[in-house]
Every structure is written in C-alpha cells, then in structure tokens.
Protein backbone atom coordinates (compact mmCIF):
# COMPACT_ATOMS: atom_id res chain seq x y z
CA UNK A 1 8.91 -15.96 0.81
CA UNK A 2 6.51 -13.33 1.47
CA UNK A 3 6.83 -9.04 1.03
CA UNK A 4 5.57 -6.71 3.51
CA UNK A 5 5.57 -3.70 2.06
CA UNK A 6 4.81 -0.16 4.04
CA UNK A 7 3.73 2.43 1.46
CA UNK A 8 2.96 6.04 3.22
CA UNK A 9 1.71 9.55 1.69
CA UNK A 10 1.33 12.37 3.42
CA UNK A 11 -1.68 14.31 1.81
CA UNK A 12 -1.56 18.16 1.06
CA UNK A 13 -4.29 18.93 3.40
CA UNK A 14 -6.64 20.58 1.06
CA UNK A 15 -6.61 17.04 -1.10
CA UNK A 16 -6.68 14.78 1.62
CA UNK A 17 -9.98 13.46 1.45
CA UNK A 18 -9.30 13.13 -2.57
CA UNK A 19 -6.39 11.07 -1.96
CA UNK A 20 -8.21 8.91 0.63
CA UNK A 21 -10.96 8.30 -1.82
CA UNK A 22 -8.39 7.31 -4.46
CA UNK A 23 -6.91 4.62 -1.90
CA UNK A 24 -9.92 3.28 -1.03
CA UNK A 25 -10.97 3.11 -4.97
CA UNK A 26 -7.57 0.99 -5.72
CA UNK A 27 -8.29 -1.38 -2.69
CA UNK A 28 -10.78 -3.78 -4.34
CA UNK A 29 -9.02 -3.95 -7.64
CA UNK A 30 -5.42 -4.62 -5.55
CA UNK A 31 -7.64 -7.15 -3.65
CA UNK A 32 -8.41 -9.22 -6.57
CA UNK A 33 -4.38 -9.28 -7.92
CA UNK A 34 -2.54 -12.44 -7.83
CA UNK A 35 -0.58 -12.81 -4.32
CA UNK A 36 -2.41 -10.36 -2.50
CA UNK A 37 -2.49 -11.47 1.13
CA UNK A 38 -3.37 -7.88 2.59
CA UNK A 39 -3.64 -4.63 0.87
CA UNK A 40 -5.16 -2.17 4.07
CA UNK A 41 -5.24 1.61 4.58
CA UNK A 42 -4.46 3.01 7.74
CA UNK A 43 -4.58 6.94 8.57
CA UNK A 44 -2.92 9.45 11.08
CA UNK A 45 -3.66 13.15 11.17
CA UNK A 46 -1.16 13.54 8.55
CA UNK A 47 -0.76 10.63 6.92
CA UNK A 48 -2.09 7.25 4.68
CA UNK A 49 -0.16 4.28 5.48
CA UNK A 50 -0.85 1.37 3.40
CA UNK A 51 0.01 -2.08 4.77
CA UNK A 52 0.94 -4.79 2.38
CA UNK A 53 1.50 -8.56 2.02
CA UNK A 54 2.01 -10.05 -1.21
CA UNK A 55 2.77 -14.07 -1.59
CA UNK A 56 6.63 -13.30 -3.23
CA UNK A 57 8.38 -10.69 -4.38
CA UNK A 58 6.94 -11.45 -7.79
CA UNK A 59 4.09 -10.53 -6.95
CA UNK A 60 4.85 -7.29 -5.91
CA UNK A 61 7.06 -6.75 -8.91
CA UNK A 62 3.67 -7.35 -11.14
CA UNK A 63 1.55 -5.32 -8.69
CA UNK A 64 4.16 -2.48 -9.56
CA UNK A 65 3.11 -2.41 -12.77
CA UNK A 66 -0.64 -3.29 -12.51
CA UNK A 67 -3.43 -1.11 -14.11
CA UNK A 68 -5.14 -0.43 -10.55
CA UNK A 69 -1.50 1.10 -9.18
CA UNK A 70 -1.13 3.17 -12.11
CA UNK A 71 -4.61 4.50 -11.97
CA UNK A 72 -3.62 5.59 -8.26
CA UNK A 73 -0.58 7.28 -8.95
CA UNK A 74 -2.45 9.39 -11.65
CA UNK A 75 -5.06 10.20 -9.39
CA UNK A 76 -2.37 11.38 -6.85
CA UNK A 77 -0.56 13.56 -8.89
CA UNK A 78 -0.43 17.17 -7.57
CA UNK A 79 -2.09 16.15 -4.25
CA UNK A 80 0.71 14.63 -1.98
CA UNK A 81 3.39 16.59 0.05
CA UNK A 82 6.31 15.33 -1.08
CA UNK A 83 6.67 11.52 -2.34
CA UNK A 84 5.55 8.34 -1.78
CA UNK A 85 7.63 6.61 0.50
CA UNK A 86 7.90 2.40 -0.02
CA UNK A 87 9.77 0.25 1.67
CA UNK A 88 9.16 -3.60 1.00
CA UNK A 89 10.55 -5.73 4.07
CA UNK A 90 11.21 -9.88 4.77
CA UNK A 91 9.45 -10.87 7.89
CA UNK A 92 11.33 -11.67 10.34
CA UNK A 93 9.07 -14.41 12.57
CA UNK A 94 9.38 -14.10 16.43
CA UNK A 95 6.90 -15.14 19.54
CA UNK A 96 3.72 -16.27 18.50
CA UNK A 97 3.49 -17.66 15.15
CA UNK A 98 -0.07 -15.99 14.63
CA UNK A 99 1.18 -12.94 16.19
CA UNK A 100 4.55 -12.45 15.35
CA UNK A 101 4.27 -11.59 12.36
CA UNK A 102 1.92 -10.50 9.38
C-alpha cells in the first residue's frame, strides 16, 4: 500500500533561501531512491511543504535513513523555526480514480 507523507519547515527568514536550496539539492538524489513515486516542494510565504509518495511503507522507512535525507537535515540545522513536522498518511481513494487521490 502506498505512503503519502506531508513533511513541512518553516524557514527562519534570514535562511530561507538556504533551506530552499538545500530542498531542491536533495530532490534529484530522493528521485532516484527505490519507491519514490513523488518527492515535490511546494512553498508559502512562510513555509516548504514537501509532498511525498513512496511505493510502501518500506520504502519510506529506508528513505528515513538514506544518505540524501541525512545530508538535508545537516544542511538544515540552525536554519528552521522550530521542527520539522511529518506526518505519513494511507490514501484514502474517493471520486475519480485519477483524481482522488495521489
């Protein structure tokens, strides 16, 4: 069954652009990891939001550990108002099939 995990940092605002740049570095090495479906960055004013879809929760499990993710949270040390904030979901299908869900 497939993960959709929501992974959001809020950027001190003198880093932000750092902290973007680190994101965006990550996103072709994530890319390439087994059971990557989608792996995309999304901004606010205040905000990154990645949006995530990994084949199975084993994949995500491996992704937690991966060289790319800890390469991220390094560069995002000391730049980040307060934590990051994950939360991996189950889709729950409804309506149309290609737009009910990721």
């Amino acid at each position: 069954m497939p993960v959709i995990t929501v992974a959001t940092v809020k950027p001190l605002p003198e880093h932000r652009d750092e902290v973007k740049a680190a994101f965006i570095a990550a996103i072709e090495q994530v890319h390439g990891e087994d059971g990557c479906e989608l792996y995309a960055l999304n901004q606010s004013d205040d905000r990154l939001v990645m949006i995530e879809k990994w084949a199975s929760p084993a994949a995500v499990q491996t992704h937690s550990g991966s060289p790319a993710l800890q390469k991220l949270f390094a560069a995002l040390k000391g730049k980040l108002d307060g934590p990051l904030d994950v939360v991996n979901l189950e889709p729950v299908p409804a309506g149309d099939p290609a737009k009910g869900q990721l």
